[in-house]
C-alpha atoms as a PDB file:
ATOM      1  CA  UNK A   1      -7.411  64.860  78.950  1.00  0.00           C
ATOM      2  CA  UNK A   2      -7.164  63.693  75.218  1.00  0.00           C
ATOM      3  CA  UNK A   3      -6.113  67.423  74.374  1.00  0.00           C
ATOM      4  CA  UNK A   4      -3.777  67.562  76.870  1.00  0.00           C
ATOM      5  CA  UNK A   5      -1.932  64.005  75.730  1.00  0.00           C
ATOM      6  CA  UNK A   6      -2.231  65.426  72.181  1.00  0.00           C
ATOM      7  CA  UNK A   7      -0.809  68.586  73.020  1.00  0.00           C
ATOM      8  CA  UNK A   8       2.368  67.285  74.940  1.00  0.00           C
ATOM      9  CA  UNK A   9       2.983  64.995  72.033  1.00  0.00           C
ATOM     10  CA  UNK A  10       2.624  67.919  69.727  1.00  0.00           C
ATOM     11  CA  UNK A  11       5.208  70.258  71.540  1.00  0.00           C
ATOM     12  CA  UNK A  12       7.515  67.268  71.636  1.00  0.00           C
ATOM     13  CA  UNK A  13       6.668  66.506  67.867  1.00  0.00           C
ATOM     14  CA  UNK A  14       7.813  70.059  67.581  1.00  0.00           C
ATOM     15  CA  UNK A  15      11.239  69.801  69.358  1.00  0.00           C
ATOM     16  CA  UNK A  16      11.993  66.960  67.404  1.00  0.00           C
ATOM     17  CA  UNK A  17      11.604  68.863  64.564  1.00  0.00           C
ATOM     18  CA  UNK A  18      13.375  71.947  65.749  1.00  0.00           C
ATOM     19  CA  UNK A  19      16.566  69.413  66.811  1.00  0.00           C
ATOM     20  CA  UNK A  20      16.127  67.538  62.890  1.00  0.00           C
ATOM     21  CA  UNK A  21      17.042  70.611  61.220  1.00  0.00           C
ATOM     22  CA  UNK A  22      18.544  73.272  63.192  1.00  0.00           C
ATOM     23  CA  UNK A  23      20.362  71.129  66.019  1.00  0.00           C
ATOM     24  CA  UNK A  24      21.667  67.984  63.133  1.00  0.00           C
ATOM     25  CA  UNK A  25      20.944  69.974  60.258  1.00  0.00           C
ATOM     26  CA  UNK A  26      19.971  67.128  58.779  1.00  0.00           C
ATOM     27  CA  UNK A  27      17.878  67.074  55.366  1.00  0.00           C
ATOM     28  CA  UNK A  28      13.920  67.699  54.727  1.00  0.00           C
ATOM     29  CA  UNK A  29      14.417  64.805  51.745  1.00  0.00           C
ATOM     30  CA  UNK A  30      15.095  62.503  53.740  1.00  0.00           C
ATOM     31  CA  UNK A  31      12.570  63.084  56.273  1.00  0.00           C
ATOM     32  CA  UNK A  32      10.412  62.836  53.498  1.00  0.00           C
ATOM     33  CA  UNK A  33      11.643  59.400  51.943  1.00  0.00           C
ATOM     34  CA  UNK A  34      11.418  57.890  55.509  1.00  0.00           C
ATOM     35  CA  UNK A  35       8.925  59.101  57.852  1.00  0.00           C
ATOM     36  CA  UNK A  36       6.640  56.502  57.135  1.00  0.00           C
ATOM     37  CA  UNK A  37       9.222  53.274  57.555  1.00  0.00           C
ATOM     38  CA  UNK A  38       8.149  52.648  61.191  1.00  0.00           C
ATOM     39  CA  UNK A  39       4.493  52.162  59.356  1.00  0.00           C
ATOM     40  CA  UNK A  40       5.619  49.175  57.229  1.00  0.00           C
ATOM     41  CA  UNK A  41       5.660  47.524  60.692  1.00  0.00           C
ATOM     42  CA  UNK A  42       1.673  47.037  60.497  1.00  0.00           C
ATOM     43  CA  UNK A  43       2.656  44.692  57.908  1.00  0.00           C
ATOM     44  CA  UNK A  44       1.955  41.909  60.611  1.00  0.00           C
ATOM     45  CA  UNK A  45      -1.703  42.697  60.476  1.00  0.00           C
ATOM     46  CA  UNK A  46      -1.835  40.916  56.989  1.00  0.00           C
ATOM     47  CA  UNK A  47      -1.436  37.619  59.242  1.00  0.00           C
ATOM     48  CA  UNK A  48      -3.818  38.329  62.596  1.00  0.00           C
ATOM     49  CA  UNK A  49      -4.673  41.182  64.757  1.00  0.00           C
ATOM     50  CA  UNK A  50      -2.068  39.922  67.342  1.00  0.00           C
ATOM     51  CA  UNK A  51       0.901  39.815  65.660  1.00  0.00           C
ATOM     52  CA  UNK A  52      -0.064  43.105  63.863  1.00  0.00           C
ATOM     53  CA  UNK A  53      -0.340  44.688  67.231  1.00  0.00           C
ATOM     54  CA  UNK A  54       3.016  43.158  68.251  1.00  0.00           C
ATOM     55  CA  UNK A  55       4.365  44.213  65.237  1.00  0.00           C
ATOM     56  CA  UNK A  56       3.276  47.873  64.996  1.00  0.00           C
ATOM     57  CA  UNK A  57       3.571  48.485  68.828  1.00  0.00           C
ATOM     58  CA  UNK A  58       7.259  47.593  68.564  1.00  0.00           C
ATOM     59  CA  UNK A  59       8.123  50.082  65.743  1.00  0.00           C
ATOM     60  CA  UNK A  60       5.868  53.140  67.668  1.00  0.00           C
ATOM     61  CA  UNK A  61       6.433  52.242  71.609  1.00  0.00           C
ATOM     62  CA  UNK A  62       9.141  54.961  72.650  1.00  0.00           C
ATOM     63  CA  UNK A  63      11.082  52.240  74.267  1.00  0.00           C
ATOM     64  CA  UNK A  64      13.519  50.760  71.474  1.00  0.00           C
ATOM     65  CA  UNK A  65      14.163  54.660  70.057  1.00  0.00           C
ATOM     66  CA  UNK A  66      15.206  55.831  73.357  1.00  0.00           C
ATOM     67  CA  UNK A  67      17.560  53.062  73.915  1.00  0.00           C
ATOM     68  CA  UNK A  68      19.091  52.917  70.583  1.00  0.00           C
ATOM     69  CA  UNK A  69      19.815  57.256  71.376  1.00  0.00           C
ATOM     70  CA  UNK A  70      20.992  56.217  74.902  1.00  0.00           C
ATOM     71  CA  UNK A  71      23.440  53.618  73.447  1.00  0.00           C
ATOM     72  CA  UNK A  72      24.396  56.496  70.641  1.00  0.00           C
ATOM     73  CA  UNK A  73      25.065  58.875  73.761  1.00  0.00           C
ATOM     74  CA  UNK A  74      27.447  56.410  75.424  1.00  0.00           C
ATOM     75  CA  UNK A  75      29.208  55.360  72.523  1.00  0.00           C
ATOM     76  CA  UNK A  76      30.045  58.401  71.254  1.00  0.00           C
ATOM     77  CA  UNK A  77      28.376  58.182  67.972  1.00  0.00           C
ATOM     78  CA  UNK A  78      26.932  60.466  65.699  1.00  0.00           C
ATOM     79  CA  UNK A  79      22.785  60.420  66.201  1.00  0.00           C
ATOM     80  CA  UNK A  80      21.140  58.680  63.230  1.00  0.00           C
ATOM     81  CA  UNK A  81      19.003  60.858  60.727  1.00  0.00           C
ATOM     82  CA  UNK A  82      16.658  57.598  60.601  1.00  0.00           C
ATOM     83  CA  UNK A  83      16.685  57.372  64.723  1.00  0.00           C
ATOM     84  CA  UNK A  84      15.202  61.367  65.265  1.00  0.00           C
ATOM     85  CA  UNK A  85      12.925  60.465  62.315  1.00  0.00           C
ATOM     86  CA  UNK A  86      11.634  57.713  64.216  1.00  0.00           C
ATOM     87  CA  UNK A  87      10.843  59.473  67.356  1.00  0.00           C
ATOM     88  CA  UNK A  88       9.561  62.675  64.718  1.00  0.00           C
ATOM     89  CA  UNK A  89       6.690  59.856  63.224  1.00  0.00           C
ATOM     90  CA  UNK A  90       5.986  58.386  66.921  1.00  0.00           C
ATOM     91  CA  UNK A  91       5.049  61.863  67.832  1.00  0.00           C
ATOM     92  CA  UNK A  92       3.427  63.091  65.088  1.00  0.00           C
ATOM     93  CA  UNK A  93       1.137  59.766  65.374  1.00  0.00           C
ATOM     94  CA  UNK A  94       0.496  60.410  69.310  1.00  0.00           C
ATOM     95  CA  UNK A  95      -0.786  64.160  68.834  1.00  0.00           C
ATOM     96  CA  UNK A  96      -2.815  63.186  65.996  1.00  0.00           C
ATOM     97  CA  UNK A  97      -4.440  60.735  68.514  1.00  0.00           C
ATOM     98  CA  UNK A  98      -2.948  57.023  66.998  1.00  0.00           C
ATOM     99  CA  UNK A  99      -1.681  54.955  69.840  1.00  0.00           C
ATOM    100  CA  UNK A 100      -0.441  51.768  70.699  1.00  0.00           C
ATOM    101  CA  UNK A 101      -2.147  48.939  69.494  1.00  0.00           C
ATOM    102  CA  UNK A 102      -4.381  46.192  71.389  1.00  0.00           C
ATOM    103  CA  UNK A 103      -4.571  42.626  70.221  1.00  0.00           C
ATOM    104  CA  UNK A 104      -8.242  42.612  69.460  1.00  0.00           C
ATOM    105  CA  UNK A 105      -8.490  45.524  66.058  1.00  0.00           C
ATOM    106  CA  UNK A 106      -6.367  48.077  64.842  1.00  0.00           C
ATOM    107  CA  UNK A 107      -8.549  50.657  65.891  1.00  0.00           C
ATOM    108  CA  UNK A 108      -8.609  49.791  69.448  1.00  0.00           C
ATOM    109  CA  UNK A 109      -5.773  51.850  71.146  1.00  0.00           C
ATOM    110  CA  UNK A 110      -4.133  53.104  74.171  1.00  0.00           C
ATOM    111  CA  UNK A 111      -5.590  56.524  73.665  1.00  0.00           C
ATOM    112  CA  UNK A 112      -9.388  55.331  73.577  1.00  0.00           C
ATOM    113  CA  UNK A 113      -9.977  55.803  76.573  1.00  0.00           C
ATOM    114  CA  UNK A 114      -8.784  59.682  76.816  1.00  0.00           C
ATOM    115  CA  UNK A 115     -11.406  59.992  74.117  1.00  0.00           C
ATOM    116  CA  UNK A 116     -14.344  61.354  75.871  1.00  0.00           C
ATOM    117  CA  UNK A 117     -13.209  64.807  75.328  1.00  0.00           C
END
């Protein structure tokens, strides 16, 4: 099952990347400079295991990227270069097997139990 997770996340990694430069034509520099950002958001770990899981699951759940490109739709507006990125590093962190975060260590994740295979 862990394959299969990783390998859906890895197609969709790929789509994002396909839509980053050939859809927006947006720029490989700036991928570079800021596909990390949404990791500064384990910052809160520096203060307890709770808040760090808070923190980071906020900045890698799918939920607030989705609705910030939903509200983009229905506005009108052009899509953000920072908002593909985001969903670009949430992918690329779910088919390398990182997932959401549970209060207790950083290493304890939503994807531990798919790890069997």
């Amino acid at each position: 099952m862990n394959k299969l997770i990783k390998s859906e996340y890895g197609l969709l990694l790929i789509c994002s990347l396909v839509m980053y430069f050939y859809e927006f034509k947006f720029s490989l520099i700036w991928l570079i400079i800021l596909i990390l950002i949404p990791d500064i958001s384990a910052v809160g770990y520096l203060f307890n295991n709770k808040l760090g899981a808070y923190t980071y699951n906020l900045m890698h759940s799918l939920v607030l990227p989705t609705m910030f490109l939903i509200i983009t739709i229905f506005l009108h507006y052009h899509v953000n270069t920072f908002l593909i990125i985001w969903f670009i590093h949430i992918f690329m962190d779910r088919s390398l097997g990182y997932g959401l975060k549970y209060n207790d260590n950083f290493q304890h994740t939503h994807i531990d139990s798919m790890k069997k295979d």
